[in-house]
N, C-alpha and C. Protein backbone atom coordinates (compact mmCIF):
# COMPACT_ATOMS: atom_id res chain seq x y z
N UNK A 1 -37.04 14.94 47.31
CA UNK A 1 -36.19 15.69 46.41
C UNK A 1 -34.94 14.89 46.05
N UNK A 2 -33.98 14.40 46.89
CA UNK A 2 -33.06 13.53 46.63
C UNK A 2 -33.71 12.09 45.66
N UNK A 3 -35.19 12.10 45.62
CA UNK A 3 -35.18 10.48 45.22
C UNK A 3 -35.25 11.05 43.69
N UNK A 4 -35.63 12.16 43.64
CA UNK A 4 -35.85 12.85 41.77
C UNK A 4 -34.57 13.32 41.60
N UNK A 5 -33.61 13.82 42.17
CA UNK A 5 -32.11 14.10 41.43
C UNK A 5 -31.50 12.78 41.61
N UNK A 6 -31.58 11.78 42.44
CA UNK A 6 -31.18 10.16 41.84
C UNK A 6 -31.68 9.58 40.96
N UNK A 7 -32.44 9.80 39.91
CA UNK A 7 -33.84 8.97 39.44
C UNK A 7 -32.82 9.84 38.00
N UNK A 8 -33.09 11.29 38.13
CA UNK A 8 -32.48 12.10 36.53
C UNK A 8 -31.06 11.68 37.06
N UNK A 9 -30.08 11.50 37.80
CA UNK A 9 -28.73 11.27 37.58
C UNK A 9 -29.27 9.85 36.69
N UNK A 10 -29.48 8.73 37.00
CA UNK A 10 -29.36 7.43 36.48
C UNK A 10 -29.72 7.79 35.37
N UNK A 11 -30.81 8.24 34.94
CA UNK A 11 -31.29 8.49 33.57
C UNK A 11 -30.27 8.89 32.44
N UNK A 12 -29.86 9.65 33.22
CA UNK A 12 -28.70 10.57 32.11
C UNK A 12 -27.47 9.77 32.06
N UNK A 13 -27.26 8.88 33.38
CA UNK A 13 -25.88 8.06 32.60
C UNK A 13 -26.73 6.92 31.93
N UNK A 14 -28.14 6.58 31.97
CA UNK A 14 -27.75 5.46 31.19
C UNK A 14 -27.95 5.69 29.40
N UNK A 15 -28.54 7.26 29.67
CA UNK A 15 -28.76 8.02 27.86
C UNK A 15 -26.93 7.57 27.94
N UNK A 16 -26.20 8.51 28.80
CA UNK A 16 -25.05 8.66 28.06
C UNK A 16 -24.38 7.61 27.58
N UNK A 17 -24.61 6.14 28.29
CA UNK A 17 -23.56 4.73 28.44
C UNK A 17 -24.42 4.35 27.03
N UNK A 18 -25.31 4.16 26.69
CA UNK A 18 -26.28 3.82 25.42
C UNK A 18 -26.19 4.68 24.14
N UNK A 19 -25.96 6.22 24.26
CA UNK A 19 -25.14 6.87 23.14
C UNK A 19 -23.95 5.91 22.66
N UNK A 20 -22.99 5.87 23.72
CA UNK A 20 -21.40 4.89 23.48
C UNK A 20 -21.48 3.99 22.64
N UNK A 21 -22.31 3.00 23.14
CA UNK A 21 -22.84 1.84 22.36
C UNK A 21 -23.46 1.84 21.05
N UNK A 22 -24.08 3.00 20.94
CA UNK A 22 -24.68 3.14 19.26
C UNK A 22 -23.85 3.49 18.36
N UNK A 23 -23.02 4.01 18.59
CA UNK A 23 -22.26 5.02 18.02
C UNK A 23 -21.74 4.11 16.60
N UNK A 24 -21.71 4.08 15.22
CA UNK A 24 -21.02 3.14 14.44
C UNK A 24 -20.28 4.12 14.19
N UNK A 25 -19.00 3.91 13.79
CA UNK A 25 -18.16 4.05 12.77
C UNK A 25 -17.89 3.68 11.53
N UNK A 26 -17.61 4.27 10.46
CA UNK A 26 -17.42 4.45 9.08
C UNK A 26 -15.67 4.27 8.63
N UNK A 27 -15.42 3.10 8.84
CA UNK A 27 -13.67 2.94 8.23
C UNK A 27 -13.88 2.32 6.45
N UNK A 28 -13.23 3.26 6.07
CA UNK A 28 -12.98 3.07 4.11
C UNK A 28 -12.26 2.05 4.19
N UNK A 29 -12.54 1.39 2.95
CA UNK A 29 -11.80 0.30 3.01
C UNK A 29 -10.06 1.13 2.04
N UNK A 30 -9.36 1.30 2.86
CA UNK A 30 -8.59 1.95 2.19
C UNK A 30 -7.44 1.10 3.08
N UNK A 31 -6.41 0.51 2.32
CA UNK A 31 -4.91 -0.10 2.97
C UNK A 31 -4.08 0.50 2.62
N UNK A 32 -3.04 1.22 3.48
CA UNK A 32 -1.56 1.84 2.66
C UNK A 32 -0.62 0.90 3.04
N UNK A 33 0.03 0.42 2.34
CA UNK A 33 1.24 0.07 2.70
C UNK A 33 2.44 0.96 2.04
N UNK A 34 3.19 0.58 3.39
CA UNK A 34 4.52 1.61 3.02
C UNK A 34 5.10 0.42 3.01
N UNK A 35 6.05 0.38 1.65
CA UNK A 35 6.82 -0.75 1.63
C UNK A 35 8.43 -0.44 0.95
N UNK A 36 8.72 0.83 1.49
CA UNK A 36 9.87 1.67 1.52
C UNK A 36 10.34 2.27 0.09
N UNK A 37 9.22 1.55 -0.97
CA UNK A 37 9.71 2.25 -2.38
C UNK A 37 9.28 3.56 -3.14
N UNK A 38 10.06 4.44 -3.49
CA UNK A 38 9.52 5.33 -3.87
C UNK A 38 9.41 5.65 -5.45
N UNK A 39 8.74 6.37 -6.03
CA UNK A 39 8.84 6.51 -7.50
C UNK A 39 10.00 6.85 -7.93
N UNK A 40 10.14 6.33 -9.01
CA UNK A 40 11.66 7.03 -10.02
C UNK A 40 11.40 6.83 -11.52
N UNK A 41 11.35 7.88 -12.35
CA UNK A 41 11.84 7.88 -13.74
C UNK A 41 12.41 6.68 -13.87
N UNK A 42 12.20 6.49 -15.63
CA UNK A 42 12.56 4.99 -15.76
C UNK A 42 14.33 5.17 -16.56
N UNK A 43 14.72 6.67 -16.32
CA UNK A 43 16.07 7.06 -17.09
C UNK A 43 16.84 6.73 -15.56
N UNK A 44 16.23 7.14 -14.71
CA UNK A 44 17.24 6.60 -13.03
C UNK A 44 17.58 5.30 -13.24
N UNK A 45 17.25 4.36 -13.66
CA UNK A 45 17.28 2.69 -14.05
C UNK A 45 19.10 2.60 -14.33
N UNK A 46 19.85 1.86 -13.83
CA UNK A 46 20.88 1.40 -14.15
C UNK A 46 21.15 0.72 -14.98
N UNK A 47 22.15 1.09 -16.12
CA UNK A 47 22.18 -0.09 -17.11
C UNK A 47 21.80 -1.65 -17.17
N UNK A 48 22.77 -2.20 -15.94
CA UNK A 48 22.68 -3.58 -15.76
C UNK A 48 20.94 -3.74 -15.77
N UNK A 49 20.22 -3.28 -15.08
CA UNK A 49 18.63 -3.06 -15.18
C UNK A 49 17.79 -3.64 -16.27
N UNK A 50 18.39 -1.92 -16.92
CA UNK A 50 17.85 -2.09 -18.57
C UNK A 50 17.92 -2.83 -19.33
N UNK A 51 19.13 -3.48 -19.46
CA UNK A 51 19.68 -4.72 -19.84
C UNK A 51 18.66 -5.92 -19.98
N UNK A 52 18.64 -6.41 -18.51
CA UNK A 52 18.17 -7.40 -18.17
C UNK A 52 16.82 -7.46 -18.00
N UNK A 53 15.78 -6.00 -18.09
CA UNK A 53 14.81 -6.11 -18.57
C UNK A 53 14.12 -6.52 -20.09
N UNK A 54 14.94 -6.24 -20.80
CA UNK A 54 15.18 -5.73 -22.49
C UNK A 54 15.44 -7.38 -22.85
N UNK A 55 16.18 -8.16 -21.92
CA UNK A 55 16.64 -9.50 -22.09
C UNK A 55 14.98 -10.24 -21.42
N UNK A 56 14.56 -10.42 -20.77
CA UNK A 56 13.49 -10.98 -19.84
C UNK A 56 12.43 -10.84 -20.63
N UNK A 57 12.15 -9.46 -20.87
CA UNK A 57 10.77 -9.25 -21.39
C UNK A 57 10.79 -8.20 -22.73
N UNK A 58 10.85 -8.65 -23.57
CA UNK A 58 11.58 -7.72 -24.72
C UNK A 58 9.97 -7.27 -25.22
N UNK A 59 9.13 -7.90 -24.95
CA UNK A 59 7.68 -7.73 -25.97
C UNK A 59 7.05 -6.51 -24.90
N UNK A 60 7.66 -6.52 -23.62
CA UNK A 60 6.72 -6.03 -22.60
C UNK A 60 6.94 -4.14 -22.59
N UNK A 61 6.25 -3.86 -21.59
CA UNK A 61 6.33 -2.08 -21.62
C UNK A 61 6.47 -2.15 -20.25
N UNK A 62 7.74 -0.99 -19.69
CA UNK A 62 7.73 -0.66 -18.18
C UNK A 62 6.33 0.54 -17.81
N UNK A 63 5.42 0.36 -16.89
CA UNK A 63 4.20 1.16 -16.57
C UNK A 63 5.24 1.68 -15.41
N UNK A 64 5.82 1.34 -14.54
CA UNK A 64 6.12 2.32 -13.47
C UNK A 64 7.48 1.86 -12.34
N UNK A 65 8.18 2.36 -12.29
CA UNK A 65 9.48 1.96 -11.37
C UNK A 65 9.77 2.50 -10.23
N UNK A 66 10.00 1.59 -9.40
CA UNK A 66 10.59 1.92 -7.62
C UNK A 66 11.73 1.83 -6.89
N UNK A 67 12.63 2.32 -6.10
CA UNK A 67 13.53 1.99 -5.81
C UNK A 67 13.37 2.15 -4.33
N UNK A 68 14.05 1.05 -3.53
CA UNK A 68 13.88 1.49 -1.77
C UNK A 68 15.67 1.60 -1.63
N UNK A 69 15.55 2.12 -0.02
CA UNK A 69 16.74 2.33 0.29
C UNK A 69 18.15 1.54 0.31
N UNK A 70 17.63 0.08 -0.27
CA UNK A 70 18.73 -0.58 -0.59
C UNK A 70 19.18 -0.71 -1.99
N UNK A 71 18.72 -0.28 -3.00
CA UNK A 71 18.81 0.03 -4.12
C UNK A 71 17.98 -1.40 -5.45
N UNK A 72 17.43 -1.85 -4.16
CA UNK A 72 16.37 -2.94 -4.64
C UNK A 72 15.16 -1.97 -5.76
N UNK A 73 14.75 -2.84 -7.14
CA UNK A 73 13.82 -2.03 -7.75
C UNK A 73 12.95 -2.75 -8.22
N UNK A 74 11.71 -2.21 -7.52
CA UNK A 74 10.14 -2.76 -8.29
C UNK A 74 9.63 -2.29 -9.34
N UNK A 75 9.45 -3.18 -9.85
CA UNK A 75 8.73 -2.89 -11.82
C UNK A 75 7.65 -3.22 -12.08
N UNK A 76 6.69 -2.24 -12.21
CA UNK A 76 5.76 -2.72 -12.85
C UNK A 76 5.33 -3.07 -14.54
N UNK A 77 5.75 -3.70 -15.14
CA UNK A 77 5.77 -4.52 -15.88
C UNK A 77 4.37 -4.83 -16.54
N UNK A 78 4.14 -3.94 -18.08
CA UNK A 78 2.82 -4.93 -19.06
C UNK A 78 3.25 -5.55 -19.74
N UNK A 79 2.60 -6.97 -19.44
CA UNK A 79 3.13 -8.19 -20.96
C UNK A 79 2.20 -7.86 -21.98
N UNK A 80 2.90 -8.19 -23.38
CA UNK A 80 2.01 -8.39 -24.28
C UNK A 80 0.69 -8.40 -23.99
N UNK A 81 -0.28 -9.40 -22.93
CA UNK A 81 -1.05 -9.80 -23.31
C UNK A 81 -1.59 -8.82 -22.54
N UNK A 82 -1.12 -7.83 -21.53
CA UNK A 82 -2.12 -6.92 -21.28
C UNK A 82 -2.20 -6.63 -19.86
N UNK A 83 -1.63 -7.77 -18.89
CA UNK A 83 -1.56 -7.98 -17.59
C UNK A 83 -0.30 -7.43 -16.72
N UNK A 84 -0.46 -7.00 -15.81
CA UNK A 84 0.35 -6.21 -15.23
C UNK A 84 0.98 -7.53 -14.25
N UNK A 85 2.41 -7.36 -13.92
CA UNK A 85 2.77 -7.88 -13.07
C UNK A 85 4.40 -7.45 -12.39
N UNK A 86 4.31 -7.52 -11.74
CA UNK A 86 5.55 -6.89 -10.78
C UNK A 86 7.08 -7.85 -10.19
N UNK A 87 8.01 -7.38 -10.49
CA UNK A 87 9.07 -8.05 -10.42
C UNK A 87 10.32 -7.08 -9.56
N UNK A 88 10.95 -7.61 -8.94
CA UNK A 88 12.06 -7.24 -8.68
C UNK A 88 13.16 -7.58 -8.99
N UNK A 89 14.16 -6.53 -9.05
CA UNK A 89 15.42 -6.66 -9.43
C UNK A 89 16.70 -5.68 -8.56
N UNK A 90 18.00 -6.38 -8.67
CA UNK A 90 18.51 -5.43 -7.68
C UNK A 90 19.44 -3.99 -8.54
N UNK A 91 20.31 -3.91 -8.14
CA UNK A 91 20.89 -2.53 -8.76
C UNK A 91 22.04 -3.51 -10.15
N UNK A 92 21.89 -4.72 -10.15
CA UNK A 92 23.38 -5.25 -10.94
C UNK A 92 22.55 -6.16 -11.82
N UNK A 93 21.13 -6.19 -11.58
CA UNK A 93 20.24 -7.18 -12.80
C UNK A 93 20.14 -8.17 -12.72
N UNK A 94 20.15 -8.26 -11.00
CA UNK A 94 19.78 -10.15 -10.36
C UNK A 94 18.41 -9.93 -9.62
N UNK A 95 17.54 -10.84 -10.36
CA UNK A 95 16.07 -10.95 -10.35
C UNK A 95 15.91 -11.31 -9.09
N UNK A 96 14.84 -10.63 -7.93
CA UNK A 96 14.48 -10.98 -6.70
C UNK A 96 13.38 -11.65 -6.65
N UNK A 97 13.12 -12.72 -5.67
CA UNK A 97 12.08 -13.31 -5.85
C UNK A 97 11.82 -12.66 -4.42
N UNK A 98 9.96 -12.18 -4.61
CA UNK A 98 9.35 -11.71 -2.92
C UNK A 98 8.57 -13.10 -2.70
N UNK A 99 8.56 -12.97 -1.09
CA UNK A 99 7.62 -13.55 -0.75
C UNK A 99 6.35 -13.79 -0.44
């Protein structure tokens, strides 16, 4: 009797240790980054801003604007030709370069 309840114990841990092992997971390819900016109307924009957008890229259209807690602002920016590209600038209309 003991050699058949040792025989089903092993059995059942080694179902259970071999469940563990099969098991896949399903991760989306999904990345968030939080990169502290949040949306803002493009009327929140500070003159000096506007300015120096209007000066930079006069042909272009603003698609969408960010501001983080230092009053740093990301632009998303269409050129003429159609391509989106992103720039920063600070609150006084001095162009940031990221890294």
């Amino acid at each position: 009797m003991k050699k058949i309840l040792f025989l089903v114990i092993i059995i059942t841990v080694c179902n259970v240790s071999n469940a563990n092992y099969n098991r896949v997971e399903i991760v989306p390819d999904l990345v968030i980054v939080n990169d502290g900016f949040k949306k803002i109307k493009s009327s929140e924009l500070p003159p000096a801003v506007v300015e120096e957008i209007l000066k930079q890229y006069p042909t272009s259209k603003l698609r969408q604007a960010y501001k983080d807690s230092r009053n740093t602002y990301k632009l998303i920016m269409v050129l003429s030709s159609g391509t989106a590209r992103t720039v920063y600038i600070d609150s006084y209309g001095r162009w940031i370069t990221k890294k």
